[in-house]
N, C-alpha and C. Protein backbone atom coordinates (compact mmCIF):
# COMPACT_ATOMS: atom_id res chain seq x y z
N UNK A 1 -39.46 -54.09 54.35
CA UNK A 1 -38.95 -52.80 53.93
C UNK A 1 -39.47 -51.74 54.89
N UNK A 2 -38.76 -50.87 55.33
CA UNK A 2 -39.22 -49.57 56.25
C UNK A 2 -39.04 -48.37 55.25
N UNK A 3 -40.03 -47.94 55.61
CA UNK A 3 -40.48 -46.45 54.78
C UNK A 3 -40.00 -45.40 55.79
N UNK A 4 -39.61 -44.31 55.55
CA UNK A 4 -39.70 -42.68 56.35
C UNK A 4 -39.72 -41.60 55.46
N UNK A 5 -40.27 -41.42 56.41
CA UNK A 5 -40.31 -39.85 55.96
C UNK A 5 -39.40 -38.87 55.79
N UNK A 6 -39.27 -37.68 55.58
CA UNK A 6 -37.88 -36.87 55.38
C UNK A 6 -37.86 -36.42 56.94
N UNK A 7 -39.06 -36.18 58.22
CA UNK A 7 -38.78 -35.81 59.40
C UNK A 7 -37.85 -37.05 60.26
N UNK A 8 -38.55 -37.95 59.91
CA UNK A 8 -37.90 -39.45 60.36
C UNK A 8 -36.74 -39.59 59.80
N UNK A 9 -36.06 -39.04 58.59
CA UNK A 9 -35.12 -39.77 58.13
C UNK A 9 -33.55 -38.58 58.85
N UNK A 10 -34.22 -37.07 58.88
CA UNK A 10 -33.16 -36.39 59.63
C UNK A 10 -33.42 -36.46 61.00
N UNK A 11 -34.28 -36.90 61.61
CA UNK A 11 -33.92 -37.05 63.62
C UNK A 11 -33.25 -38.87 63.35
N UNK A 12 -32.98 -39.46 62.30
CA UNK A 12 -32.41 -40.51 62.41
C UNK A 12 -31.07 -40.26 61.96
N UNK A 13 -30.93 -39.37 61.23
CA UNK A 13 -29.38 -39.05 60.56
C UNK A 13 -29.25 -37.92 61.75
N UNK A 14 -29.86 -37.41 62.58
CA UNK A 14 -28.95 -36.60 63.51
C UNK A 14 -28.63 -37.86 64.92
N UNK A 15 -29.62 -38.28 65.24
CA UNK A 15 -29.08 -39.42 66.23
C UNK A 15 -27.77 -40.24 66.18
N UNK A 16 -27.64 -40.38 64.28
CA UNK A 16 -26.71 -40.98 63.98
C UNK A 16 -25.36 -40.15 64.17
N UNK A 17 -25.27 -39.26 63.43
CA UNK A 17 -24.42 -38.22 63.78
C UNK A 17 -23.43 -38.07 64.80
N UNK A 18 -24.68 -37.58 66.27
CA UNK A 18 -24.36 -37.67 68.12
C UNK A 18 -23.52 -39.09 68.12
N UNK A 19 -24.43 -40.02 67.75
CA UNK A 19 -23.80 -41.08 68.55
C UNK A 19 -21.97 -42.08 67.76
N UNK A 20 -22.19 -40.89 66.25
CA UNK A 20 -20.93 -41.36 65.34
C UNK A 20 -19.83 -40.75 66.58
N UNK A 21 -19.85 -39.15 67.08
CA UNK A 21 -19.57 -38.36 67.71
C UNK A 21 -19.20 -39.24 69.44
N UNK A 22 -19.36 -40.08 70.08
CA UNK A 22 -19.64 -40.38 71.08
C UNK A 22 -21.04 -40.09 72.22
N UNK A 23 -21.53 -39.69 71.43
CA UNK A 23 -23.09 -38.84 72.12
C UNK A 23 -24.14 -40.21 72.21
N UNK A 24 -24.13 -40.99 72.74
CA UNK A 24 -25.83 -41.93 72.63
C UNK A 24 -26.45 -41.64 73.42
N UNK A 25 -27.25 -40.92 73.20
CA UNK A 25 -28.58 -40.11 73.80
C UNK A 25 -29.93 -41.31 74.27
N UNK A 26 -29.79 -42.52 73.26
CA UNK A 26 -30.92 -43.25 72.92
C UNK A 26 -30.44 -44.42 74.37
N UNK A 27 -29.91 -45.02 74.41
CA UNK A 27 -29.38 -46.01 75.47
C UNK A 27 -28.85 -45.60 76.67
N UNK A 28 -28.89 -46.39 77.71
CA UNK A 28 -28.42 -46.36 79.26
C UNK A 28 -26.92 -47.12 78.62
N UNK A 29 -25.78 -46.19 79.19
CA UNK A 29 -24.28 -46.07 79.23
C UNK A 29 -23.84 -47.66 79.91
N UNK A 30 -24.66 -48.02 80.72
CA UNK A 30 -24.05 -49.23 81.58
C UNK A 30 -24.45 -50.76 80.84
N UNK A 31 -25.31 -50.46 80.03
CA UNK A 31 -26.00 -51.61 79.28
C UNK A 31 -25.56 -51.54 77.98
N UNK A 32 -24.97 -50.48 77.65
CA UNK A 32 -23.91 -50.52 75.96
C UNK A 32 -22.70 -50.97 76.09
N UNK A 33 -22.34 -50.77 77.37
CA UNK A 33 -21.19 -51.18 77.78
C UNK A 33 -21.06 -52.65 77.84
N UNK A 34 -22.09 -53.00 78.69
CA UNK A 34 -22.11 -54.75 78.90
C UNK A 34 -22.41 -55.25 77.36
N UNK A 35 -23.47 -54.77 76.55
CA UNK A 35 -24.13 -55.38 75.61
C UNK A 35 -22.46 -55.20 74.64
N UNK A 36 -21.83 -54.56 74.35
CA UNK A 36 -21.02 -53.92 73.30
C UNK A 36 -20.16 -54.85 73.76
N UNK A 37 -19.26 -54.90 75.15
CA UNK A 37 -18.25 -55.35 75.15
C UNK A 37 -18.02 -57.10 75.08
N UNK A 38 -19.21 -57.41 74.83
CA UNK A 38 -19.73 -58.76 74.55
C UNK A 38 -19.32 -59.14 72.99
N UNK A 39 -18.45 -59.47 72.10
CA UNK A 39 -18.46 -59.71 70.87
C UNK A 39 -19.12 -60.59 70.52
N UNK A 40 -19.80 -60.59 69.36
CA UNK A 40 -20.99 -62.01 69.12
C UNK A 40 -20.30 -61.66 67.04
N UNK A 41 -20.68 -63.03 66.36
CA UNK A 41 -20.14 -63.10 65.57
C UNK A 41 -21.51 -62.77 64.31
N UNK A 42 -20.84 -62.28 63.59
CA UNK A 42 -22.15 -61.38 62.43
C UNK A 42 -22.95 -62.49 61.94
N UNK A 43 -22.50 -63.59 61.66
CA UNK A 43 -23.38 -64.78 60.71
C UNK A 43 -23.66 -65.14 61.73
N UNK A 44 -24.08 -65.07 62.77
CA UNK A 44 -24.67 -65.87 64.13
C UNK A 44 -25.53 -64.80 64.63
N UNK A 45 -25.26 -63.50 64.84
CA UNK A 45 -25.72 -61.97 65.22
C UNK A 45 -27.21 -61.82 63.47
N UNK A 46 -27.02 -62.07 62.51
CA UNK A 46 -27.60 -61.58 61.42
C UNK A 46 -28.10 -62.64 60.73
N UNK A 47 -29.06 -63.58 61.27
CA UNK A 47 -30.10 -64.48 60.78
C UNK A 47 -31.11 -63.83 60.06
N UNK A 48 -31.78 -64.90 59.39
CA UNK A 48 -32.64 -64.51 59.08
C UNK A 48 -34.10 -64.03 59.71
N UNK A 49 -34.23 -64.82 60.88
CA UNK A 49 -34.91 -64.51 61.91
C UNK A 49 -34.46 -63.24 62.61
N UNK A 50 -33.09 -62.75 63.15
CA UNK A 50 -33.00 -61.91 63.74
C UNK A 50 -33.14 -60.43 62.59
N UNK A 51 -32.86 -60.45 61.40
CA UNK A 51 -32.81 -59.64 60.56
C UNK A 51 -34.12 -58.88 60.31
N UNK A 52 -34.94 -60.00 60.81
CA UNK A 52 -36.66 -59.44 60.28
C UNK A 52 -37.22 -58.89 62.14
N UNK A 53 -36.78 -59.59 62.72
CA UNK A 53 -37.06 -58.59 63.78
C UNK A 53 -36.39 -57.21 64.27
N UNK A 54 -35.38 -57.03 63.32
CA UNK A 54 -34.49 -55.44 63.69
C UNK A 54 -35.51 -54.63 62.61
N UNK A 55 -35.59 -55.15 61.33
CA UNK A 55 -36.62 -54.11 60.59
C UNK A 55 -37.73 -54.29 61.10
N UNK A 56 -38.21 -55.16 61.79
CA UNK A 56 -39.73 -54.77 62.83
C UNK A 56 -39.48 -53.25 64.01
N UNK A 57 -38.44 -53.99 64.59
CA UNK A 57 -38.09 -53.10 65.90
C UNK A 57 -37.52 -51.62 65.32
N UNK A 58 -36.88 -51.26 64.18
CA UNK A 58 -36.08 -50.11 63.78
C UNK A 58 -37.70 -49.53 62.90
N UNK A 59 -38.42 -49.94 62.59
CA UNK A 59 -40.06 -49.46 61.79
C UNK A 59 -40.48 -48.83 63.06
N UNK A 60 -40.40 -49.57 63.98
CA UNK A 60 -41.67 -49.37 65.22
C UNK A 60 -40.86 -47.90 65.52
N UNK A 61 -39.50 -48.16 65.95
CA UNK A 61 -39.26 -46.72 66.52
C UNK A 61 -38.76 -45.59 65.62
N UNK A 62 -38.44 -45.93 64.16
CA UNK A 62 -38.92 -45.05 63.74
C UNK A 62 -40.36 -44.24 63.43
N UNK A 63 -40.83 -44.70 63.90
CA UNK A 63 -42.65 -44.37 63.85
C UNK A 63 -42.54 -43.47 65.02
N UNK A 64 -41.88 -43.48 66.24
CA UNK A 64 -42.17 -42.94 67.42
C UNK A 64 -41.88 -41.14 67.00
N UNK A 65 -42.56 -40.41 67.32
CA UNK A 65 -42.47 -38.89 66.55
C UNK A 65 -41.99 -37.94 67.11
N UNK A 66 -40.83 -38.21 68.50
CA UNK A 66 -40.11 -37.38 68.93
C UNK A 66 -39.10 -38.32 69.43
N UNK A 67 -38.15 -37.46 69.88
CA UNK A 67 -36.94 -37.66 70.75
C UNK A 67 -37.29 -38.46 72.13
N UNK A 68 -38.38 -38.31 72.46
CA UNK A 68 -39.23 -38.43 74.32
C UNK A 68 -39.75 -39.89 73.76
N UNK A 69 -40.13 -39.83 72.76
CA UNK A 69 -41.30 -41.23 72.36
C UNK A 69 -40.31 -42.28 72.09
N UNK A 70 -39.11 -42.02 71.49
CA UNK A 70 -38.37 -42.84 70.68
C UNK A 70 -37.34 -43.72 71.95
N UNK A 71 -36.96 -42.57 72.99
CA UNK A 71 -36.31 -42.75 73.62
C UNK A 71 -37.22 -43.66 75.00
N UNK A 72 -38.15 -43.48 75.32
CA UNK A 72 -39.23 -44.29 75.90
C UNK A 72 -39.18 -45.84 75.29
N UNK A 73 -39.54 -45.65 73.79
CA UNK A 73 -39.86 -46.95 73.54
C UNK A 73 -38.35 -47.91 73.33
N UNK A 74 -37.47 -47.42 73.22
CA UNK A 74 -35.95 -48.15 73.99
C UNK A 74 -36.27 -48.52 75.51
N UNK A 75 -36.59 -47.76 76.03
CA UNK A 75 -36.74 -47.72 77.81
C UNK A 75 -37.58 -49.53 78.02
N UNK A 76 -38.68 -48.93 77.01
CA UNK A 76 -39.77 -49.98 77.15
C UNK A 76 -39.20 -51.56 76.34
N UNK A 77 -38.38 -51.85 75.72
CA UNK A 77 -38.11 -53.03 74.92
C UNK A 77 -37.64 -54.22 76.17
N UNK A 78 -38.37 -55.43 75.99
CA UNK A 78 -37.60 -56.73 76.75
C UNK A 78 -36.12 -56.50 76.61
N UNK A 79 -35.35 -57.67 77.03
CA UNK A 79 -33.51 -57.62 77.34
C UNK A 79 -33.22 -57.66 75.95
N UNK A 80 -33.42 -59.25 75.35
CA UNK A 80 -33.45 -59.46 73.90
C UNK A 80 -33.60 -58.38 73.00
N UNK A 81 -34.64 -57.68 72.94
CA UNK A 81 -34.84 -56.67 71.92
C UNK A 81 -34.45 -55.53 72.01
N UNK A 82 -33.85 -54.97 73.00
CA UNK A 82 -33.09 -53.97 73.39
C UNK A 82 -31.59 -54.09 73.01
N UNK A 83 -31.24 -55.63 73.32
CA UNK A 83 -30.08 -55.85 72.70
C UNK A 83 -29.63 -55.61 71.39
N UNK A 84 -30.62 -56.62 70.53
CA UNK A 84 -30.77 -56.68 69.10
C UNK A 84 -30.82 -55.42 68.27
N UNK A 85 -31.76 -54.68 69.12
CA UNK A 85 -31.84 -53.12 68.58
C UNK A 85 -30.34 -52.21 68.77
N UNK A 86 -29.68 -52.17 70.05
CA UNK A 86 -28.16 -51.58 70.29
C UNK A 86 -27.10 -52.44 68.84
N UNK A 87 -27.26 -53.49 69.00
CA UNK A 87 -26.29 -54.13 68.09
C UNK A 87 -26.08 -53.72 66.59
N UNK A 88 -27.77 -53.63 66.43
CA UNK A 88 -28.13 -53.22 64.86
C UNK A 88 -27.67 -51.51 64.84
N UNK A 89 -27.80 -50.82 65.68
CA UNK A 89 -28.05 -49.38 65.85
C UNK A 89 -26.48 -48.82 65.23
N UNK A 90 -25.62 -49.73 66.45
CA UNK A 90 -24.49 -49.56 66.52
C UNK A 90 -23.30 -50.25 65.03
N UNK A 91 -24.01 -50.89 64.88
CA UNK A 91 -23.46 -51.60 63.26
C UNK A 91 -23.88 -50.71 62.18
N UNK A 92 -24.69 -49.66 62.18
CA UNK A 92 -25.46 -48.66 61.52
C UNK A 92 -24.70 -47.55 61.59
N UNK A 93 -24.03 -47.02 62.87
CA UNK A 93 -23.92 -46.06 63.05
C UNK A 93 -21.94 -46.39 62.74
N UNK A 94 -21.01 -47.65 62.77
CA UNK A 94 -20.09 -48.41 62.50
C UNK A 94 -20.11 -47.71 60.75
N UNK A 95 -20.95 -48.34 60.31
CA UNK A 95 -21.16 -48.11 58.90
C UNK A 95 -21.08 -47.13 58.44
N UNK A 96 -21.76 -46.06 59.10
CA UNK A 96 -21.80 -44.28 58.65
C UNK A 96 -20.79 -44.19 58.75
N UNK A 97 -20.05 -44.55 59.82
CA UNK A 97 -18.79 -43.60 59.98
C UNK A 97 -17.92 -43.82 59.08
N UNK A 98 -17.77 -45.29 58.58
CA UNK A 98 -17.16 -46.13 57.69
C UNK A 98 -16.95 -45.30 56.47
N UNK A 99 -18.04 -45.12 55.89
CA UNK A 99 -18.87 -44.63 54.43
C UNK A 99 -18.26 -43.13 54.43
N UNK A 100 -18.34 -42.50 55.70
CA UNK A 100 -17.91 -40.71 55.71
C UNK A 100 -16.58 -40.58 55.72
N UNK A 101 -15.25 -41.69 55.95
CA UNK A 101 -14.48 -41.40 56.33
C UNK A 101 -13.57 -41.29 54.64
N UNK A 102 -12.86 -40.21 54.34
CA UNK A 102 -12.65 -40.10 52.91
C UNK A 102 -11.24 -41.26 52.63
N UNK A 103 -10.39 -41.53 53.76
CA UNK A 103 -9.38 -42.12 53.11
C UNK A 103 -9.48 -43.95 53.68
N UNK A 104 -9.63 -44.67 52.82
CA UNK A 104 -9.61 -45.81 53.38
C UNK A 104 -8.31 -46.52 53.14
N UNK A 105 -8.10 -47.56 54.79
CA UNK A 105 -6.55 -48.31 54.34
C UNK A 105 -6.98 -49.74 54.15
C-alpha cells in the first residue's frame, strides 16, 4: 500500500493532468516513444511480481519532494525500471482520462 500526503497527492494529480494534456515533463520524449510504441499485453505487463515492484518504484518517487528530485530519480532508474515505471504511469494517466471523460461509448 502507498501512503501520501495531500502535497504528494496534488504534484501527482498535477503531473497527471500535464501529461493527460500531452505535457510529460517526467520522461525523455525518445524513450516514451520507443517504450510506448512497443505493445506488451496487460496479463503478461501486470504480474504479480511486476505489480509489487511499480508500488515499490511509484512509493519511492512519490517520496521524492520536488519536481527536480522526482524528475532525477526517473533520470536515475535501470532500463527495466524506467520502463515498468512509464508503462504503469501511463496506464494511470490512460485511466484518469478514462474516469474524467463524461460521455462513454
Amino acid at each position: 500500500m502507498i501512503y501520501i500526503n495531500k502535497t504528494q497527492l496534488k504534484q501527482l494529480e498535477t503531473l497527471l493532468t500535464q501529461s493527460a494534456n500531452g505535457i510529460h515533463l517526467l520522461f525523455d520524449k525518445s524513450s516514451l516513444s520507443k517504450i510506448l510504441s512497443e505493445p506488451t499485453e496487460s496479463d503478461e505487463f501486470f504480474t504479480f511480481e511486476n505489480l509489487n515492484r511499480v508500488q515499490a518504484l511509484l512509493g519511492e518517487f512519490l517520496q521524492q519532494s520536488s519536481f527536480e528530485k522526482k524528475r532525477q530519480f526517473v533520470v536515475d532508474l535501470d532500463n527495466d525500471s524506467y520502463e515498468l515505471l512509464v508503462r504503469s504511469y501511463f496506464n494511470i494517466v490512460e485511466n484518469t482520462v478514462l474516469e474524467s471523460t463524461k460521455e462513454k461509448h
